[in-house]
PDB file of N, CA and C in Angstrom:
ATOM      1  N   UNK A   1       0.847  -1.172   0.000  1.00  0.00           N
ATOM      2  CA  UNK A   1       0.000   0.000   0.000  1.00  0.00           C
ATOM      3  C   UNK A   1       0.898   1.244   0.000  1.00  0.00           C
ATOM      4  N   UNK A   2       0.388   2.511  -0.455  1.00  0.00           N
ATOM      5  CA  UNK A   2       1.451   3.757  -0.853  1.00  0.00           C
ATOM      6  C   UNK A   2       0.503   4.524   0.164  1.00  0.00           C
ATOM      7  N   UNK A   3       1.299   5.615   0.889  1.00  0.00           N
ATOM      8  CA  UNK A   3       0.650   6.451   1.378  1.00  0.00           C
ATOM      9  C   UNK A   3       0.987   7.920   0.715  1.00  0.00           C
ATOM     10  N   UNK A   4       0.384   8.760   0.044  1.00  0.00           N
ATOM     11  CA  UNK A   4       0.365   9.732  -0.632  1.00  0.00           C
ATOM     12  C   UNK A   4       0.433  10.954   0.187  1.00  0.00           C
ATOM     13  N   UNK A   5       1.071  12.074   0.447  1.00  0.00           N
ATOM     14  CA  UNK A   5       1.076  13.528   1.100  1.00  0.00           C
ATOM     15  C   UNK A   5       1.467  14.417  -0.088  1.00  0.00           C
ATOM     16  N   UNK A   6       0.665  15.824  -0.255  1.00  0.00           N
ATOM     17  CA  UNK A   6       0.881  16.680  -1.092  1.00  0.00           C
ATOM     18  C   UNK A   6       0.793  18.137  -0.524  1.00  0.00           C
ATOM     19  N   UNK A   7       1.793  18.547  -0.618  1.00  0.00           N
ATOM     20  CA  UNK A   7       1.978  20.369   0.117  1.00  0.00           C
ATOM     21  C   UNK A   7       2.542  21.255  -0.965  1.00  0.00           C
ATOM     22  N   UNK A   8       1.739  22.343  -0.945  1.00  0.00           N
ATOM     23  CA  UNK A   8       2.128  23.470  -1.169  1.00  0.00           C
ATOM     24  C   UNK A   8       3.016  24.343  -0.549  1.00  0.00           C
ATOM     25  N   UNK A   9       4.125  24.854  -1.374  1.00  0.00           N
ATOM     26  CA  UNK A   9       5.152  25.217  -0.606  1.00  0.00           C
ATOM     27  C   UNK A   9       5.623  26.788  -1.265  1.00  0.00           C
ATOM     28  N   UNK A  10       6.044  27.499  -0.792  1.00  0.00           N
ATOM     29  CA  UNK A  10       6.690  28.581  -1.202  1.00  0.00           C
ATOM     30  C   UNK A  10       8.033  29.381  -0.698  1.00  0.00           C
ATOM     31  N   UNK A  11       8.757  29.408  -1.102  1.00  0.00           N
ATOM     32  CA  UNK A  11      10.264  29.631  -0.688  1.00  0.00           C
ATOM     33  C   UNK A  11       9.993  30.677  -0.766  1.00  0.00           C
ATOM     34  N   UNK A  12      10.640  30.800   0.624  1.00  0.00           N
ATOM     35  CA  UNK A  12      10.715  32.348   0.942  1.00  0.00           C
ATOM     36  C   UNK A  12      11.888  33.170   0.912  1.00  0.00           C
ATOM     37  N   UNK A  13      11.953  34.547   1.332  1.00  0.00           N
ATOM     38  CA  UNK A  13      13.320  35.232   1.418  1.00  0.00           C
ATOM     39  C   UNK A  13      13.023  36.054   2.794  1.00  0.00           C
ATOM     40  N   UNK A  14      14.025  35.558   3.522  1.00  0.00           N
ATOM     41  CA  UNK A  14      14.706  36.001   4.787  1.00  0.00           C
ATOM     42  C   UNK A  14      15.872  36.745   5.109  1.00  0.00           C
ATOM     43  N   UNK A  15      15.794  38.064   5.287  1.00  0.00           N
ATOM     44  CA  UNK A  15      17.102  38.594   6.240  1.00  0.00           C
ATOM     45  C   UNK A  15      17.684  38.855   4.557  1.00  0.00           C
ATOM     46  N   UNK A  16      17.037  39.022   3.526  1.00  0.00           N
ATOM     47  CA  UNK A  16      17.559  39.237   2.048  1.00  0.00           C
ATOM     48  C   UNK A  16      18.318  37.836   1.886  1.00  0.00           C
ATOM     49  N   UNK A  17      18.194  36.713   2.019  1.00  0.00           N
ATOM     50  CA  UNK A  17      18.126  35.284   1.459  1.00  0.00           C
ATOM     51  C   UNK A  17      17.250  34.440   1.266  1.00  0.00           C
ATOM     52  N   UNK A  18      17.127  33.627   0.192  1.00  0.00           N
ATOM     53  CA  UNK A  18      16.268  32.919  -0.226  1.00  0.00           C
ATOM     54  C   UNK A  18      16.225  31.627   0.651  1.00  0.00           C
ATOM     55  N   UNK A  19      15.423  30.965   0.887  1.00  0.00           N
ATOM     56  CA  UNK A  19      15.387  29.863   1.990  1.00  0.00           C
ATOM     57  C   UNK A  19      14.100  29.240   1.012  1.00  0.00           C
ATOM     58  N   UNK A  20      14.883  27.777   0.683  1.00  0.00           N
ATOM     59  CA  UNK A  20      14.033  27.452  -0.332  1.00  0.00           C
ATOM     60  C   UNK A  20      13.265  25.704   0.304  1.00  0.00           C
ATOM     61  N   UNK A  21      12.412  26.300   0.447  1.00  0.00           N
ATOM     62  CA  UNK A  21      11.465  25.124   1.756  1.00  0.00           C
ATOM     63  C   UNK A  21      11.311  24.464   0.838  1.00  0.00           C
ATOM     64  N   UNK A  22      11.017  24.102  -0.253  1.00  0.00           N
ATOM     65  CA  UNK A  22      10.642  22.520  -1.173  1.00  0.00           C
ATOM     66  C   UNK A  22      11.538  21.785  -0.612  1.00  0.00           C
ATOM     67  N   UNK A  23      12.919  22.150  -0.843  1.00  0.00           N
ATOM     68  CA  UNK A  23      14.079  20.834  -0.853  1.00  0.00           C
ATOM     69  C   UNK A  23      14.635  21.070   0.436  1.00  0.00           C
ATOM     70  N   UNK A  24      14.313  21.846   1.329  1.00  0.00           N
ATOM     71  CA  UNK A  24      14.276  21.272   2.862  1.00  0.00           C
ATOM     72  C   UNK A  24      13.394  19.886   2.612  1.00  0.00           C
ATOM     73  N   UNK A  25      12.032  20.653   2.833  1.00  0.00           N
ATOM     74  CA  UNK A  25      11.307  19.956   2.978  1.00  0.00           C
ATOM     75  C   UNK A  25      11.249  17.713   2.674  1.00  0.00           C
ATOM     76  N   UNK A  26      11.808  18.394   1.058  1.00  0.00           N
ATOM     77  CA  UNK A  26      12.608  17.312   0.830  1.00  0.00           C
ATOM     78  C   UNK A  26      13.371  16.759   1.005  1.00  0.00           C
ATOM     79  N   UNK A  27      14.548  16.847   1.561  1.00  0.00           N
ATOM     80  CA  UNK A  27      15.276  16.201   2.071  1.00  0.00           C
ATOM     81  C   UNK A  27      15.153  15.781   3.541  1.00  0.00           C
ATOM     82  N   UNK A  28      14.439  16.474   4.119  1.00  0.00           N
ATOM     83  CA  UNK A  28      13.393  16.303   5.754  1.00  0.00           C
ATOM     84  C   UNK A  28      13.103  15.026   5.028  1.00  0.00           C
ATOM     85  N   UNK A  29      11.770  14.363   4.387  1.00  0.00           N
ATOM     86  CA  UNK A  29      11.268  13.683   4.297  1.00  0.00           C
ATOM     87  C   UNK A  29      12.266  11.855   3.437  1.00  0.00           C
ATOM     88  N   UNK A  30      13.073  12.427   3.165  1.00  0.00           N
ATOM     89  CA  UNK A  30      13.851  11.902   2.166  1.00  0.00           C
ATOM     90  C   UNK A  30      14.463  10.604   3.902  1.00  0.00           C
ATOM     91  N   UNK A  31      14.913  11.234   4.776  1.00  0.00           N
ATOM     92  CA  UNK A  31      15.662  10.744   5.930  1.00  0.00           C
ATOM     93  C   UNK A  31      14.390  10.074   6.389  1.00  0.00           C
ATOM     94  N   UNK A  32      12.881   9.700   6.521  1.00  0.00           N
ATOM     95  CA  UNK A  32      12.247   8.622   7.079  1.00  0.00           C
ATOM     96  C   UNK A  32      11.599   8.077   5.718  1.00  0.00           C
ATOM     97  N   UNK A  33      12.352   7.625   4.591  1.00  0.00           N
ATOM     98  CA  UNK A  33      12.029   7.212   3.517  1.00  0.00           C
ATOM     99  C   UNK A  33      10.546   7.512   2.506  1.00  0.00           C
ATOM    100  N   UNK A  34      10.818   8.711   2.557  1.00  0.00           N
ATOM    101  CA  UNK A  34       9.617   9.177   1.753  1.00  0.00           C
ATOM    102  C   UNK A  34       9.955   9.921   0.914  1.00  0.00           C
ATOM    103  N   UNK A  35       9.403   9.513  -0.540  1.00  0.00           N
ATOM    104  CA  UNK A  35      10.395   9.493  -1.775  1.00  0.00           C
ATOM    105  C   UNK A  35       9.625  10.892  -2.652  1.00  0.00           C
ATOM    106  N   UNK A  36       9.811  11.544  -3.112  1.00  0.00           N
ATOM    107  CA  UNK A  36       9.325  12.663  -4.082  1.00  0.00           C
ATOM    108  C   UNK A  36       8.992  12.150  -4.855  1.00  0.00           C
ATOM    109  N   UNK A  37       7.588  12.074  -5.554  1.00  0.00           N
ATOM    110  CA  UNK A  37       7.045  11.984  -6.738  1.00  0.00           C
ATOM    111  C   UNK A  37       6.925  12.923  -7.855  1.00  0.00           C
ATOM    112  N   UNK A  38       6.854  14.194  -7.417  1.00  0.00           N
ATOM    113  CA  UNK A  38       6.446  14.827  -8.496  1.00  0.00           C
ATOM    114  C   UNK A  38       6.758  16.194  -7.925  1.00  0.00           C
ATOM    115  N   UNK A  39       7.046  17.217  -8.545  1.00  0.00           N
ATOM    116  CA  UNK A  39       7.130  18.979  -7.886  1.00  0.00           C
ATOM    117  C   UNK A  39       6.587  19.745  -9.688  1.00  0.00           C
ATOM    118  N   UNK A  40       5.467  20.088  -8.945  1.00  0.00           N
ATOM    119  CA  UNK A  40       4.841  21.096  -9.960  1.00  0.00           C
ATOM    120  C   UNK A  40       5.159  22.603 -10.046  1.00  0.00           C
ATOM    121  N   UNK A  41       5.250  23.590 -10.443  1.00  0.00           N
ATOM    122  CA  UNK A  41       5.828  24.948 -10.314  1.00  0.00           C
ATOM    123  C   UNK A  41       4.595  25.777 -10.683  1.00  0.00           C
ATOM    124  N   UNK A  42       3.846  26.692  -9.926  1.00  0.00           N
ATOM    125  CA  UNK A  42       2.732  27.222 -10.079  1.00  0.00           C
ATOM    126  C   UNK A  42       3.111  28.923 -10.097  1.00  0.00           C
ATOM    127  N   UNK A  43       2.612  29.873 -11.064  1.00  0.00           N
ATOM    128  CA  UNK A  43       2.711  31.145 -10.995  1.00  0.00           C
ATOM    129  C   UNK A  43       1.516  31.678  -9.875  1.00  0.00           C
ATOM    130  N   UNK A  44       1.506  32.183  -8.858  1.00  0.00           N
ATOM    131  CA  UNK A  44       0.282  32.809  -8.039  1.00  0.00           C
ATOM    132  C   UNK A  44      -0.116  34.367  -9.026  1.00  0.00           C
ATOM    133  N   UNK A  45      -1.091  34.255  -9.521  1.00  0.00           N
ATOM    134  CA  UNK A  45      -1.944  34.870 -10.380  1.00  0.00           C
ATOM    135  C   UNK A  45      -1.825  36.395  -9.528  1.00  0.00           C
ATOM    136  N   UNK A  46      -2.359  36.695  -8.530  1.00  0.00           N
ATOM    137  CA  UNK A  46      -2.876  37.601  -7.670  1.00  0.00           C
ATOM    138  C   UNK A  46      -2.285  37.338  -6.297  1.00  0.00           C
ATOM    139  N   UNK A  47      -2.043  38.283  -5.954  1.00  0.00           N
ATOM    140  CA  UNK A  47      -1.639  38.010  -4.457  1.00  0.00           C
ATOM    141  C   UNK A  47      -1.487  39.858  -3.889  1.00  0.00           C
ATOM    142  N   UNK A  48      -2.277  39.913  -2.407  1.00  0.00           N
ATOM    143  CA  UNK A  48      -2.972  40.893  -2.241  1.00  0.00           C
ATOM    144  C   UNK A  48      -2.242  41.186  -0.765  1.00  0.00           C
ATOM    145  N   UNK A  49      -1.117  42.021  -0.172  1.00  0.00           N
ATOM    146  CA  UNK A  49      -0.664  42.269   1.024  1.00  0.00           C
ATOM    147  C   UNK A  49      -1.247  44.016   1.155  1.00  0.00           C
ATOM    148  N   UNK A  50      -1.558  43.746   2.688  1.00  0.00           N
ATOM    149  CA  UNK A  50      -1.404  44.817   4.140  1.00  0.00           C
ATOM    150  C   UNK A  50      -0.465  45.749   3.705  1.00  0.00           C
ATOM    151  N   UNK A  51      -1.295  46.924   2.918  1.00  0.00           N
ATOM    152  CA  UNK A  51      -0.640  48.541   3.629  1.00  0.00           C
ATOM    153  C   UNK A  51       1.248  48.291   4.116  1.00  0.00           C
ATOM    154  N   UNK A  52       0.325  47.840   5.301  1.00  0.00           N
ATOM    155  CA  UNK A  52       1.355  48.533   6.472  1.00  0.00           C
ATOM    156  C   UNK A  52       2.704  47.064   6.563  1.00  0.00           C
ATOM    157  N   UNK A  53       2.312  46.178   5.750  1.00  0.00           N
ATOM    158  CA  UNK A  53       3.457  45.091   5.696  1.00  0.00           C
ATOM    159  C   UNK A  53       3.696  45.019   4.012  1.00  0.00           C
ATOM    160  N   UNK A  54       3.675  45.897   3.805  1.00  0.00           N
ATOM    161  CA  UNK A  54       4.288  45.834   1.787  1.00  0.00           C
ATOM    162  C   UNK A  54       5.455  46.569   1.908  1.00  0.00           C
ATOM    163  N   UNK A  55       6.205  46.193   3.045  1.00  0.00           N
ATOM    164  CA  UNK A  55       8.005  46.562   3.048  1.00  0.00           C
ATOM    165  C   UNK A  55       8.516  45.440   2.331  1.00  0.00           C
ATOM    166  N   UNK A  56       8.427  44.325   1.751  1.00  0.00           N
ATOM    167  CA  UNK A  56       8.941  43.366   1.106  1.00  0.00           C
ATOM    168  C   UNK A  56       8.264  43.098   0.157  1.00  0.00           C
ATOM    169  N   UNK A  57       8.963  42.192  -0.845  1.00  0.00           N
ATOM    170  CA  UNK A  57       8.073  41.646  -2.003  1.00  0.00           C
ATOM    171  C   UNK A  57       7.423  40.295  -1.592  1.00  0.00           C
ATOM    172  N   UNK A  58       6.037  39.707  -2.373  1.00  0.00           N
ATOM    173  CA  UNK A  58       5.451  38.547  -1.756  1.00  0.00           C
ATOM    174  C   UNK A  58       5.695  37.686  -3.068  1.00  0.00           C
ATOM    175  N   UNK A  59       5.607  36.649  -2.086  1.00  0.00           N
ATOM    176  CA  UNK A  59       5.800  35.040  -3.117  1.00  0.00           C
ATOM    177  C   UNK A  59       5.150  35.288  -4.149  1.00  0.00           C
ATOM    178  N   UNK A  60       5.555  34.915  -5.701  1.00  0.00           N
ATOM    179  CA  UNK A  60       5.255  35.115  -6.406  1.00  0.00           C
ATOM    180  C   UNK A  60       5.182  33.458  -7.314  1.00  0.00           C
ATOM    181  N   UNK A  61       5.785  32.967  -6.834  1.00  0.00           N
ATOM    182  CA  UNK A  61       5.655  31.268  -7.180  1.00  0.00           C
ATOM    183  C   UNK A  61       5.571  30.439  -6.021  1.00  0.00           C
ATOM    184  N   UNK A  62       4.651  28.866  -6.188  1.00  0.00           N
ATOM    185  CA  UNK A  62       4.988  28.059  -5.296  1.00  0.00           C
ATOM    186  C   UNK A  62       4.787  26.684  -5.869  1.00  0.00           C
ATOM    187  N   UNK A  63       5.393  26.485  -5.153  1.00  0.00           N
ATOM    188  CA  UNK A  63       5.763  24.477  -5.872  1.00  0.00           C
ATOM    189  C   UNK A  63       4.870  23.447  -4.805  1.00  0.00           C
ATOM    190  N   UNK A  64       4.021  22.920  -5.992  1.00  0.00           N
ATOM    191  CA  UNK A  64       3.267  21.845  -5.269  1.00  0.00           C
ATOM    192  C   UNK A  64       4.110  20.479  -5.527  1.00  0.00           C
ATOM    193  N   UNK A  65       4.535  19.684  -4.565  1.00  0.00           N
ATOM    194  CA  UNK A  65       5.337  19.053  -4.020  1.00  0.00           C
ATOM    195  C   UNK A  65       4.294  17.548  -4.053  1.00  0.00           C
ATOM    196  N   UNK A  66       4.577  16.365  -4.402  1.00  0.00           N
ATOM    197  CA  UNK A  66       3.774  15.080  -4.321  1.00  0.00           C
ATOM    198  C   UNK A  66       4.880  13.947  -3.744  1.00  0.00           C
ATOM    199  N   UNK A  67       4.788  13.349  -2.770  1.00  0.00           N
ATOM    200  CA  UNK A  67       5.611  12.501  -2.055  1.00  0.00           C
ATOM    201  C   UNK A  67       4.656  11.496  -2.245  1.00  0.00           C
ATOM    202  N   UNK A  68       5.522   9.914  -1.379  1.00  0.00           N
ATOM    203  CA  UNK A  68       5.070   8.682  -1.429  1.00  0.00           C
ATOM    204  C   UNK A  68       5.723   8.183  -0.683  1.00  0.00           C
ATOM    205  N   UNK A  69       4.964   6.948   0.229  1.00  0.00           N
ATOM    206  CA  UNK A  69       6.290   6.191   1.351  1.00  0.00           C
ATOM    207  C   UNK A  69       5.115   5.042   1.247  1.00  0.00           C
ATOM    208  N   UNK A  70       5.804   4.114   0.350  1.00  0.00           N
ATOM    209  CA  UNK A  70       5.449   2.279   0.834  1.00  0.00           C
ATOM    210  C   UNK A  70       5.049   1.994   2.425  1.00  0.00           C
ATOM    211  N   UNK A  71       3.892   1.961   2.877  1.00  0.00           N
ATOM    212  CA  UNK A  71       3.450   1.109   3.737  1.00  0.00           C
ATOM    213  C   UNK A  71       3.121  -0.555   3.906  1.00  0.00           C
ATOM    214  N   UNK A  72       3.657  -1.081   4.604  1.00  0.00           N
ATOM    215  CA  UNK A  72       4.058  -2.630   4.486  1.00  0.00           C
ATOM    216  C   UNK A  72       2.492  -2.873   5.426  1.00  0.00           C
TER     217      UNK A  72
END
């Protein structure tokens, strides 16, 4: 039997560096054997920030991420 998990992810930028959570993420999951299936790359169409927090730029892409781990 396969057990399937799918997250949406978006790498962010911190402290003016990019911190790119897919392949954390992935490699997090990679160490209790759960294998990447698939990473999709999505443009966010619209995206709508707070006045008073538009001191930075907002995610403008995010990667939908498809894993798998064999259950015995």
């Amino acid at each position: 039997m396969n057990a399937y998990l799918v997250f949406t992810l978006g790498n962010r930028r911190v402290a003016n560096k990019n911190i790119p959570l897919d392949a954390i993420v992935a490699e997090l999951f990679q160490q209790y054997g759960v294998k990447q299936v698939l990473s999709i790359g999505r443009k966010i169409p619209s995206k709508r920030m707070a006045t008073r927090n538009s001191v930075a730029s907002t995610i403008r892409r995010e990667q939908i991420a498809i894993f798998r781990k064999n259950i015995a």
